[in-house]
Protein backbone atom coordinates (compact mmCIF):
# COMPACT_ATOMS: atom_id res chain seq x y z
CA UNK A 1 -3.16 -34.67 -19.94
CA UNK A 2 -0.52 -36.51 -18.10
CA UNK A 3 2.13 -34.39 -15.92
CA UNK A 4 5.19 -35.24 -18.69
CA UNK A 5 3.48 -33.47 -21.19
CA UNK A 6 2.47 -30.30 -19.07
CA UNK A 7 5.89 -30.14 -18.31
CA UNK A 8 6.99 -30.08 -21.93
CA UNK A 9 4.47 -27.98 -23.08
CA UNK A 10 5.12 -25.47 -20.08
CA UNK A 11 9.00 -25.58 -21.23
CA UNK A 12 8.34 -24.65 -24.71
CA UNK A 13 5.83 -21.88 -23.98
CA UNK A 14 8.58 -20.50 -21.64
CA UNK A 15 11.43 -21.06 -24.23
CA UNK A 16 9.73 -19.93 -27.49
CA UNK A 17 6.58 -17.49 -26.80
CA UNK A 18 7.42 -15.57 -23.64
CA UNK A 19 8.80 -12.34 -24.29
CA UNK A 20 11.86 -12.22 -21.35
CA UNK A 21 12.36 -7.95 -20.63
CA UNK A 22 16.48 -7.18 -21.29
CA UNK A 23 18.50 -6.00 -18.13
CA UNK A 24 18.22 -2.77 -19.16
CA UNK A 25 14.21 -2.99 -18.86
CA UNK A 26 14.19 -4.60 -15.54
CA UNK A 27 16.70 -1.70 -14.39
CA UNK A 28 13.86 1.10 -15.38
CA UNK A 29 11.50 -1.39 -14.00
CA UNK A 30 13.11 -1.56 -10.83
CA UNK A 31 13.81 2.16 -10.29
CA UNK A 32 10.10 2.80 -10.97
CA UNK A 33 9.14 0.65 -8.53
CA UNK A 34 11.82 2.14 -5.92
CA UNK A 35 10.22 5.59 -6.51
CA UNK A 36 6.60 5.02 -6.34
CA UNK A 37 7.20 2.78 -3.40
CA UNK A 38 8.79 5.93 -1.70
CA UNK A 39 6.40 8.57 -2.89
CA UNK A 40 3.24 6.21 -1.80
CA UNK A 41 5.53 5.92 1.92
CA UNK A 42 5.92 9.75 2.20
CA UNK A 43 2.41 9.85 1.37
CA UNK A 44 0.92 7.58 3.82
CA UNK A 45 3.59 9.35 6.17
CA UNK A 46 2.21 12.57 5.92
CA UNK A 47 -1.38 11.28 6.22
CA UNK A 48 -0.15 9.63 9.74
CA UNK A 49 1.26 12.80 10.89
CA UNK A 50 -1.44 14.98 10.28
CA UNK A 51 -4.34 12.37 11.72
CA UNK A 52 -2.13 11.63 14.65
CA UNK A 53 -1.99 15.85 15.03
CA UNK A 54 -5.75 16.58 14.09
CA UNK A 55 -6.73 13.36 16.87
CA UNK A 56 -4.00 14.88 19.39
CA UNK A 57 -6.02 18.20 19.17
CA UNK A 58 -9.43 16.37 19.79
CA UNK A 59 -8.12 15.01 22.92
CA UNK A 60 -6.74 18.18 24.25
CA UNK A 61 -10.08 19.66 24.09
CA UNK A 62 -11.79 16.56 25.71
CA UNK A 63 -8.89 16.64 28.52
């Protein structure tokens, strides 16, 4: 297969058989995204906080 006709067969497959999401969809989309991202942040957040407190009392018994 030359590279002109992987081009034009890559056009068409983009043209007629991919499904393209509305606005609307990549709105919801988005906004999921935007709230896992945060939950998963608070989450790792709260791990941080209570290693960094669990390792601080380690060390004040070592100390």
């Amino acid at each position: 297969m030359n590279i002109k006709a992987y081009f034009k067969e890559s056009y068409t497959e983009l043209v007629h058989k991919v499904t393209w999401p509305t606005w609307s969809e990549l709105q919801n989309s988005g906004v999921l995204v935007l709230v896992a991202t945060l939950i998963i942040a608070i989450i790792v957040a709260i791990m941080d906080l209570a290693f960094s407190k669990i390792m601080e009392f380690i060390y004040s018994l070592l100390y």
